[in-house]
N, C-alpha and C. Protein backbone atom coordinates (compact mmCIF):
# COMPACT_ATOMS: atom_id res chain seq x y z
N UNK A 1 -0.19 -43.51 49.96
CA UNK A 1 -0.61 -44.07 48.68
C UNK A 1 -0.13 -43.20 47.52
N UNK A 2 -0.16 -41.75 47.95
CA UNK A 2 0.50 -40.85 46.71
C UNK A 2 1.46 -41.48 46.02
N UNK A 3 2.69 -41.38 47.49
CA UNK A 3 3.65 -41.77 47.51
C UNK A 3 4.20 -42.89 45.91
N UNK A 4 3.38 -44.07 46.39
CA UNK A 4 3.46 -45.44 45.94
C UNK A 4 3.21 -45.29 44.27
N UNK A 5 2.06 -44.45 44.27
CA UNK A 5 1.61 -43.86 42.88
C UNK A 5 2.78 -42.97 41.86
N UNK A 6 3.47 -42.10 42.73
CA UNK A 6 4.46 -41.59 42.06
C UNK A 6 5.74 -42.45 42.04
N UNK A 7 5.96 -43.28 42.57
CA UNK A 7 6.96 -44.32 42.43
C UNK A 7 6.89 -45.36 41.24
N UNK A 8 5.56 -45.78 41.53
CA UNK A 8 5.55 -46.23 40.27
C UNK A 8 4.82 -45.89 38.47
N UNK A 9 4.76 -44.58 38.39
CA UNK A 9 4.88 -43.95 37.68
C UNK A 9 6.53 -43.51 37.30
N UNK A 10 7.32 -43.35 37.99
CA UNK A 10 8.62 -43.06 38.28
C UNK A 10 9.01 -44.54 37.26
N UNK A 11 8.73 -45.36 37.99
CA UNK A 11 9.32 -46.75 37.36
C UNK A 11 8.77 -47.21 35.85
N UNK A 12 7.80 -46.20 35.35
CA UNK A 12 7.57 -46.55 34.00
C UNK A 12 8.34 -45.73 33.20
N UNK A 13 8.33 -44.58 34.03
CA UNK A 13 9.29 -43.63 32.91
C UNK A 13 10.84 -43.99 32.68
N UNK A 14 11.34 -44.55 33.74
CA UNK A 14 12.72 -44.90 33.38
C UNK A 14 13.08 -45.23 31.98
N UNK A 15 12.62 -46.66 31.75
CA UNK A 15 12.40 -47.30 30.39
C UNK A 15 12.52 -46.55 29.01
N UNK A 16 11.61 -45.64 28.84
CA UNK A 16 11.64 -44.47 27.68
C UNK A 16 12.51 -43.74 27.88
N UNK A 17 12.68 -43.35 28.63
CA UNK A 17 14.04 -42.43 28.92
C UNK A 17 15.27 -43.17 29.00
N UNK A 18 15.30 -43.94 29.67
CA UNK A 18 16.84 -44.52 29.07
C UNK A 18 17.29 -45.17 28.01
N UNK A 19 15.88 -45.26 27.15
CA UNK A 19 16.56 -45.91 25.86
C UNK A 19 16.69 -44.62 24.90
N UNK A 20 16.13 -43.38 25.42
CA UNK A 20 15.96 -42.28 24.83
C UNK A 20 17.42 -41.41 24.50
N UNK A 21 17.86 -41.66 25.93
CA UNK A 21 18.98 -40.87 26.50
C UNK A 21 20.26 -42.02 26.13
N UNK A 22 20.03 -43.47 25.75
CA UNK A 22 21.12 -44.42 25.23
C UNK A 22 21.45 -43.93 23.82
N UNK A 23 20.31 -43.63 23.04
CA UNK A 23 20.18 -43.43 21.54
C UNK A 23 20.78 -42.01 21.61
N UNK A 24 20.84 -41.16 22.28
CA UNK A 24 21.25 -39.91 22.51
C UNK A 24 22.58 -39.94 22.87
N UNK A 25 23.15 -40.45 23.15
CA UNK A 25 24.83 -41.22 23.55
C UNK A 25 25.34 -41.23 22.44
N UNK A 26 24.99 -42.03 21.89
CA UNK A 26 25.44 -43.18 20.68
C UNK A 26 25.63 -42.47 19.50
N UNK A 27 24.33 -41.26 19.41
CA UNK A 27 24.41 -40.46 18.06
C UNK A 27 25.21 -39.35 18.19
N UNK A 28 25.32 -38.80 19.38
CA UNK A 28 26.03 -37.29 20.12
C UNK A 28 27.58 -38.43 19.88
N UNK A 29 27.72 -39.34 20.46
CA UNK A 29 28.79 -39.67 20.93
C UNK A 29 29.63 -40.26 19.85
N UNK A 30 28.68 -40.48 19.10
CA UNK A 30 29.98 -41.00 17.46
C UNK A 30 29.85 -39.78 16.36
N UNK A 31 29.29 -38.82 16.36
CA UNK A 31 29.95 -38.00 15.80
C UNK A 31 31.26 -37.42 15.65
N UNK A 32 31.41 -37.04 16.51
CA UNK A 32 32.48 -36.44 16.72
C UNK A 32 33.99 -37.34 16.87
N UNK A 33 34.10 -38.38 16.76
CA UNK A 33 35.12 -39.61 16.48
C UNK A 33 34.93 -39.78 15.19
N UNK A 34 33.77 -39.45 14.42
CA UNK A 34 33.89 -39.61 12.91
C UNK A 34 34.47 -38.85 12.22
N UNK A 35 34.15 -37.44 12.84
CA UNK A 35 34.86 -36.35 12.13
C UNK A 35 36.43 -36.17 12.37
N UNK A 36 36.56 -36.45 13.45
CA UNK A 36 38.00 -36.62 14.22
C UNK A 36 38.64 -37.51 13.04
N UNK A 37 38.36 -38.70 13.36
CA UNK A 37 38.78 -39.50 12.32
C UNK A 37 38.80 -39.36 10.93
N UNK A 38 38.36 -38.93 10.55
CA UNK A 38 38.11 -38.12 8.82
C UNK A 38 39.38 -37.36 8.68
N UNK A 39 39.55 -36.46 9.46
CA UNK A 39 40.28 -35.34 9.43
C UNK A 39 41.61 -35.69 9.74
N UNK A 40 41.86 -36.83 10.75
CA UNK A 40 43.31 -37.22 11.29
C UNK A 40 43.71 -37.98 9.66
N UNK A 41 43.06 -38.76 9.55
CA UNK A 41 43.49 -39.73 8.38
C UNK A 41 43.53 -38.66 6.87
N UNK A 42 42.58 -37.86 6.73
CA UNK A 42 43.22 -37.00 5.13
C UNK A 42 44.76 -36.03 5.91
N UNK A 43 44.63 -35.74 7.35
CA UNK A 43 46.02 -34.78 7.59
C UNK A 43 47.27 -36.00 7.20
N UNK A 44 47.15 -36.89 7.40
CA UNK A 44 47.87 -38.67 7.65
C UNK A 44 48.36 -38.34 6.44
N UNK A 45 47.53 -38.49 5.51
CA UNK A 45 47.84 -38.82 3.80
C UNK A 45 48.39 -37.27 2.93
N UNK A 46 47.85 -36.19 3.67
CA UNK A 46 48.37 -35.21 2.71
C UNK A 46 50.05 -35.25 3.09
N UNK A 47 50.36 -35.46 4.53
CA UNK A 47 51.65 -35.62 5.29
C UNK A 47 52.78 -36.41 4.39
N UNK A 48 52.11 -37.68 4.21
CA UNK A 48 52.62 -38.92 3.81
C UNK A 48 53.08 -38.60 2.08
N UNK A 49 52.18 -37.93 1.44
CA UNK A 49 52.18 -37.05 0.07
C UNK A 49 53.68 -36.66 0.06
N UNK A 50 53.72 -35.41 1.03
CA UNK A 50 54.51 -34.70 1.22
C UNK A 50 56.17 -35.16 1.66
N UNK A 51 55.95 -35.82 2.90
CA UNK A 51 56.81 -36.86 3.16
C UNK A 51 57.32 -38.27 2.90
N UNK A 52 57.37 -38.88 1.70
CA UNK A 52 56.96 -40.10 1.58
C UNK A 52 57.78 -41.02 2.24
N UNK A 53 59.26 -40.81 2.91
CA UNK A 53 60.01 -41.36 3.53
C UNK A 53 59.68 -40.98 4.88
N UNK A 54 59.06 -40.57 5.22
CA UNK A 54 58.55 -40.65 6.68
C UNK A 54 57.08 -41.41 6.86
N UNK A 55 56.67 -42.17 6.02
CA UNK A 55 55.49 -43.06 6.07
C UNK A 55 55.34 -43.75 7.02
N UNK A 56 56.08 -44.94 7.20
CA UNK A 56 55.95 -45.52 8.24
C UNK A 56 56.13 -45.14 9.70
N UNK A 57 56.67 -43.75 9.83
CA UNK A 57 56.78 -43.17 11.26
C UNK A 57 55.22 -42.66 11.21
N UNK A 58 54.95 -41.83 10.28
CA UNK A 58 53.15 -41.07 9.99
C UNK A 58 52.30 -42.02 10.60
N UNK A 59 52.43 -43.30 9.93
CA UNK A 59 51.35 -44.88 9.68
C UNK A 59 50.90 -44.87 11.20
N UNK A 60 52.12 -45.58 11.87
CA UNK A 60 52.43 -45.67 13.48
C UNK A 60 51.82 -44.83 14.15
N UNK A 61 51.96 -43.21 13.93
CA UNK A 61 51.55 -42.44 14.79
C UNK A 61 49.90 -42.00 14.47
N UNK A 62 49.34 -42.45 13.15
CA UNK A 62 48.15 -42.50 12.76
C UNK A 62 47.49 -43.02 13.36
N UNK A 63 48.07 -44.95 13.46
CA UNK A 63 47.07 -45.67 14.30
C UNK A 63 46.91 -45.59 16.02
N UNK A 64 47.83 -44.83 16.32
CA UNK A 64 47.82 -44.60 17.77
C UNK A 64 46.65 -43.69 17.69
N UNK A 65 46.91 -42.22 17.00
CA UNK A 65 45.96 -41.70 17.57
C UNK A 65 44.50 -42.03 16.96
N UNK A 66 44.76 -42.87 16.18
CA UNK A 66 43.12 -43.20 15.77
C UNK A 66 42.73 -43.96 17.01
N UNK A 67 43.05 -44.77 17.60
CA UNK A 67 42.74 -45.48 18.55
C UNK A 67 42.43 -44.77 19.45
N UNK A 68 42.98 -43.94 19.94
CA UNK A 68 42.93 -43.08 21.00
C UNK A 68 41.23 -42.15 20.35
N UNK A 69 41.29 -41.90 19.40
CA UNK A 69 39.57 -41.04 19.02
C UNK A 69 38.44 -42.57 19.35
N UNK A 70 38.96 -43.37 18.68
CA UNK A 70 37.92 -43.93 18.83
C UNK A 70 37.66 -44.75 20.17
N UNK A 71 38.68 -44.64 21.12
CA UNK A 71 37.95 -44.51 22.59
C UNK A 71 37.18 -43.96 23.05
N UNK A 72 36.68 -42.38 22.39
CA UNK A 72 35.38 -42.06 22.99
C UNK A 72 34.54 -42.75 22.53
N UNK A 73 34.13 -42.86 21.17
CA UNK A 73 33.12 -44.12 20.79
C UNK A 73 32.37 -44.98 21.94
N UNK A 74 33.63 -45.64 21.65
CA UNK A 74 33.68 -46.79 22.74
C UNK A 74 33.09 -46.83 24.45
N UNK A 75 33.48 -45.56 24.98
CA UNK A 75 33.13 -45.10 26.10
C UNK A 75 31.51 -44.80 26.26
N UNK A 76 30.71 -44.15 24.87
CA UNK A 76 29.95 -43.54 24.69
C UNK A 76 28.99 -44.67 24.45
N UNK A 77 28.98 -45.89 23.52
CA UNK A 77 28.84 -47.22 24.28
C UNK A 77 28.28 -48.11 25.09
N UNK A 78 29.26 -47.91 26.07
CA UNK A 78 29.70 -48.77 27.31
C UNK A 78 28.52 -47.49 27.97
N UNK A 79 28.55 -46.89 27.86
CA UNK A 79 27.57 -45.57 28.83
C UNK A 79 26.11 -46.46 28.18
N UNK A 80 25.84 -46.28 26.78
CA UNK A 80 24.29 -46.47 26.21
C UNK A 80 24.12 -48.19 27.36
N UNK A 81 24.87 -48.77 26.70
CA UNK A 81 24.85 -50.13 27.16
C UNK A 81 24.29 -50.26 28.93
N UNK A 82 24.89 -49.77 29.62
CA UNK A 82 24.67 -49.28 30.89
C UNK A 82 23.60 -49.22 31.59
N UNK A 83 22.87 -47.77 30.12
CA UNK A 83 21.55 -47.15 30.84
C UNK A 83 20.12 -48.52 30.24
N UNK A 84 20.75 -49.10 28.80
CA UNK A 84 19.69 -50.06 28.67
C UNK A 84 19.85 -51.38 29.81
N UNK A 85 20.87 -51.97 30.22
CA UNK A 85 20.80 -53.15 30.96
C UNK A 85 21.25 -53.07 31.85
N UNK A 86 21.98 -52.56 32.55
CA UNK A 86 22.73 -52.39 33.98
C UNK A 86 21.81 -50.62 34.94
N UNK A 87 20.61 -50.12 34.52
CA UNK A 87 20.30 -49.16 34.93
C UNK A 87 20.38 -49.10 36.46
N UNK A 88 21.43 -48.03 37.19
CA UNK A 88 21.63 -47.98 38.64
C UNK A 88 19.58 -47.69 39.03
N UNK A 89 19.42 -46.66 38.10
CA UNK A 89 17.70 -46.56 38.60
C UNK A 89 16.73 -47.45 39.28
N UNK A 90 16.56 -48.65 38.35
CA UNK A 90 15.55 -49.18 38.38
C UNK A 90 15.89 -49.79 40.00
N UNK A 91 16.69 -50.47 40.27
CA UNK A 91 17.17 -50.48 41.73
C UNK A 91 16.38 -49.31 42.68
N UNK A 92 17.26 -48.44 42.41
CA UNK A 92 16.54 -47.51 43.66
C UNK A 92 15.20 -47.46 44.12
N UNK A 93 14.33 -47.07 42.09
CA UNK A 93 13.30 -47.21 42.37
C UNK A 93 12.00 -48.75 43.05
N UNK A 94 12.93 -49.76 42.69
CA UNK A 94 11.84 -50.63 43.32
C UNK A 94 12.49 -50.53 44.38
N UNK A 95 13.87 -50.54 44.80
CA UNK A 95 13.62 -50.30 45.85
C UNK A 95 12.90 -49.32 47.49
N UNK A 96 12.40 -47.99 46.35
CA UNK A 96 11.65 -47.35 47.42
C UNK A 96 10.34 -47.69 47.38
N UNK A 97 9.69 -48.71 46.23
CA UNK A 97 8.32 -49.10 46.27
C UNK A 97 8.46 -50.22 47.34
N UNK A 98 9.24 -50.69 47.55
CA UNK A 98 9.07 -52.03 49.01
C UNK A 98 9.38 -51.56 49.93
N UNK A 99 9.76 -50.01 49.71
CA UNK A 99 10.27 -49.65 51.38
C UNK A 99 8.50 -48.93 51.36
N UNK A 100 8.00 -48.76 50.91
CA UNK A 100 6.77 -48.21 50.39
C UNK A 100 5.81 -49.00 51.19
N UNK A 101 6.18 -50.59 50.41
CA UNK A 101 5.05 -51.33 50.51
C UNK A 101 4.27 -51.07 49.59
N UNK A 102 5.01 -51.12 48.66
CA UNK A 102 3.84 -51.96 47.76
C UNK A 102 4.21 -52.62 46.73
């Protein structure tokens, strides 16, 4: 009966915690693509200043690597997204409450 008791105590906490630890993704995880991005795009333009006939080679190689920062975003995401609706947890855990029985 312990058992069953800590299982499903187990299964309430998931919930808070993974929306805890989603929101914790999301804010950890777009920082740092913001700043990235800040910084690629004023290096972009002081370049472009400097170079003005090399613009459109700069432009090109701007939006690549912007794309490329803002894949972590994206990743970071697809992770929050995960822990709110696809949680591998909640599985396990009901599943050890029926191996439980109860």
């Amino acid at each position: 009966m312990a058992q069953n008791e800590s299982l499903s105590f187990l299964l309430g906490i998931i919930g808070p915690v993974s929306i805890l630890t989603a929101g914790l993704t999301m804010a950890i995880g777009s920082i740092a693509p913001a700043l990235g991005e800040g910084k690629t795009v004023a290096q972009a333009l002081s370049s472009i200043a400097q170079q003005p006939d090399e613009a459109n080679t700069i432009t090109r190689t701007l939006f690549v690597g912007l794309a490329f920062i803002e894949s972590i975003a994206i990743y970071c995401f697809v992770i929050a997204l995960i822990l709110l609706f696809a949680n591998p947890f909640w599985n396990y855990v009901i599943g050890a409450i029926a191996k439980a029985g109860g």
